[in-house]
C-alpha atoms as a PDB file:
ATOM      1  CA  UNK A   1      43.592 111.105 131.403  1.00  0.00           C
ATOM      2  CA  UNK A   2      41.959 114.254 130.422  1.00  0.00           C
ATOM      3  CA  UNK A   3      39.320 115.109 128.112  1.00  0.00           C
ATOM      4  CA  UNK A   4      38.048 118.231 126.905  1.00  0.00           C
ATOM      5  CA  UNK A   5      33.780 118.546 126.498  1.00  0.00           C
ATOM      6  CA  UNK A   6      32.020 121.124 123.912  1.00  0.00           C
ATOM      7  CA  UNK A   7      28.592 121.764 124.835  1.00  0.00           C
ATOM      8  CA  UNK A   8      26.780 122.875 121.997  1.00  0.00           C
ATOM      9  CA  UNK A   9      23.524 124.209 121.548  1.00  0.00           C
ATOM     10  CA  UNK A  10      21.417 124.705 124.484  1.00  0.00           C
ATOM     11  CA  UNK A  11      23.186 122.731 126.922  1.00  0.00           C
ATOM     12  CA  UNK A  12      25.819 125.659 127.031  1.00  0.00           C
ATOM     13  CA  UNK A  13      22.956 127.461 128.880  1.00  0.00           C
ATOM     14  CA  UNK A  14      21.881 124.868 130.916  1.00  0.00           C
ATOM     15  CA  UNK A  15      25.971 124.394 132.251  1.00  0.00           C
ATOM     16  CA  UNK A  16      26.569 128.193 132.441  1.00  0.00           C
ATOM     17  CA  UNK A  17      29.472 127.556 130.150  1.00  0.00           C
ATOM     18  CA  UNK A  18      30.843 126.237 126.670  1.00  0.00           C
ATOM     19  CA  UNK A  19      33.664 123.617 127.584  1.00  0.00           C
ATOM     20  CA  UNK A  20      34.324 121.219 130.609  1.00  0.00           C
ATOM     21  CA  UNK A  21      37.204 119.791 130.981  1.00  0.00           C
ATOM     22  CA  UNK A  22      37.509 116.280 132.943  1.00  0.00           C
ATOM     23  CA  UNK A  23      39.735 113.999 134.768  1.00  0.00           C
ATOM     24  CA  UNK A  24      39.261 110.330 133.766  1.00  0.00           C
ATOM     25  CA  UNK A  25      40.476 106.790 134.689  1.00  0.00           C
ATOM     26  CA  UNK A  26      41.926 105.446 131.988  1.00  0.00           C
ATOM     27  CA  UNK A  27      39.685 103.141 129.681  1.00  0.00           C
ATOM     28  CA  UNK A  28      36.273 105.350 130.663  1.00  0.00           C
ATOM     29  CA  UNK A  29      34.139 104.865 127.877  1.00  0.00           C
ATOM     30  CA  UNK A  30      31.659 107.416 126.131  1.00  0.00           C
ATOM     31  CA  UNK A  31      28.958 105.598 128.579  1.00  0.00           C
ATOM     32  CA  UNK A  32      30.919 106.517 131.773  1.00  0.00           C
ATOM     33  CA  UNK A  33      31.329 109.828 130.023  1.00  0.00           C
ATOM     34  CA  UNK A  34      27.491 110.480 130.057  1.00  0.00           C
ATOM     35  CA  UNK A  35      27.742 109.895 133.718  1.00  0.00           C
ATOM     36  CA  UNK A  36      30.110 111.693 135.432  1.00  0.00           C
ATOM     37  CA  UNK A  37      28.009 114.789 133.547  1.00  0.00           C
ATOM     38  CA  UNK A  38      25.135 113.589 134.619  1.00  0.00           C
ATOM     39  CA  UNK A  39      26.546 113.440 138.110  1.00  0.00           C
ATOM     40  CA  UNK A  40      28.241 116.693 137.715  1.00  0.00           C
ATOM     41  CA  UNK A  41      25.375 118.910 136.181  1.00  0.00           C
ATOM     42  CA  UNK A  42      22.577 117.266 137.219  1.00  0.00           C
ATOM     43  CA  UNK A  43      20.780 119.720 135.228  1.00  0.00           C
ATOM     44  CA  UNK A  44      21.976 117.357 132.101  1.00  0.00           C
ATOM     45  CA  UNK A  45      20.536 113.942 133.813  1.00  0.00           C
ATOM     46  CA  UNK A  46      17.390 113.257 132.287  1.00  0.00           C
ATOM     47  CA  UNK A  47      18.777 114.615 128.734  1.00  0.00           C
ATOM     48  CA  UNK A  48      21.431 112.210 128.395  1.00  0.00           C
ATOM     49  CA  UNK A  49      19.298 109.594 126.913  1.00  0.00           C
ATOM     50  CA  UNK A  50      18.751 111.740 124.232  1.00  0.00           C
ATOM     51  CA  UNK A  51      22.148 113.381 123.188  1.00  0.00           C
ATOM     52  CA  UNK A  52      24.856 112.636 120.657  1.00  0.00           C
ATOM     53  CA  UNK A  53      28.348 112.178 121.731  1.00  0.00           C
ATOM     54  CA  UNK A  54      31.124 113.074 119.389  1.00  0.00           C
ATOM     55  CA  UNK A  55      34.735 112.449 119.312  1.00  0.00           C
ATOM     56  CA  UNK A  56      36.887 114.190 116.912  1.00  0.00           C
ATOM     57  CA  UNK A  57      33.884 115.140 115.116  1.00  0.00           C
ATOM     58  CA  UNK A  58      32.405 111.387 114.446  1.00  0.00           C
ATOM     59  CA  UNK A  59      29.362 110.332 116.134  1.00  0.00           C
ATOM     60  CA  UNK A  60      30.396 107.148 118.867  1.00  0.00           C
ATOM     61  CA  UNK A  61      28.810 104.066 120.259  1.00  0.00           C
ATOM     62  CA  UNK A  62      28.529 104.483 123.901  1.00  0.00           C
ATOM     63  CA  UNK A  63      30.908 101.094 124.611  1.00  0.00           C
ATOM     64  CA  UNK A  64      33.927 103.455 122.572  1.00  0.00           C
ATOM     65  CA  UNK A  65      36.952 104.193 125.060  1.00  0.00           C
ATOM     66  CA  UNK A  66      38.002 108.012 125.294  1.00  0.00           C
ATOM     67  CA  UNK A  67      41.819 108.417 125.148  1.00  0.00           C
ATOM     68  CA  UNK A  68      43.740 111.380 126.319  1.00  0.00           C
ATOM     69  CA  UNK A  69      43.471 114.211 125.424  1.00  0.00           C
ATOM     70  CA  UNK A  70      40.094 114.182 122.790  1.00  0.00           C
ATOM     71  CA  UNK A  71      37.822 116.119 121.911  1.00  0.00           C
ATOM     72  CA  UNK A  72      34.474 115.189 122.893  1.00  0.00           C
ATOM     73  CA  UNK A  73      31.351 116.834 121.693  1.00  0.00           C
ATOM     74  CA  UNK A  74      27.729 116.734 123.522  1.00  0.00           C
ATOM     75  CA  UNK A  75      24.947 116.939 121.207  1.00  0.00           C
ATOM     76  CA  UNK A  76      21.216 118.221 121.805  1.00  0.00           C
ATOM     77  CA  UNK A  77      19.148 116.409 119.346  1.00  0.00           C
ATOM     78  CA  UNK A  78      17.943 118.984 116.881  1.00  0.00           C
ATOM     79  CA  UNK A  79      14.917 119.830 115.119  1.00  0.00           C
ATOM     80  CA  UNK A  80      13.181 122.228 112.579  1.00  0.00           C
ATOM     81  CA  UNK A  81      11.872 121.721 108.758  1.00  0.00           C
END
């Protein structure tokens, strides 16, 4: 299956682009997800822990399974007041 990552915020810098696309087994969860781009841009490794993942715009528990074809969205925690 494929899936199609946004990077928003900083992480677009830190990945030298906006969207990854990815190859997946069927049934990877948001979890598995968070690691092939950890393994992939190690650059995003020790943020992981701390970002939001997004599918079709709704915030996910990392034990959801990705289906073809979504839209997944990686989110830098944000701050400011």
């Amino acid at each position: 299956m494929n899936v199609h990552v946004r990077l928003f915020a900083g992480l677009r810098g830190l990945v030298g682009d906006r969207d990854v696309a990815l190859a997946l087994p069927d049934g990877t969860t948001v979890a598995a997800l968070r690691d092939r781009l950890a393994d992939e841009y190690p650059v995003l490794a020790s943020l992981m822990p701390t970002l939001v993942v997004a599918v079709s715009e709704e915030v996910q528990p990392l034990d959801r399974v990705l289906l073809d074809g979504e839209l997944v969205d990686l989110i830098p925690p944000i701050s400011g007041g």
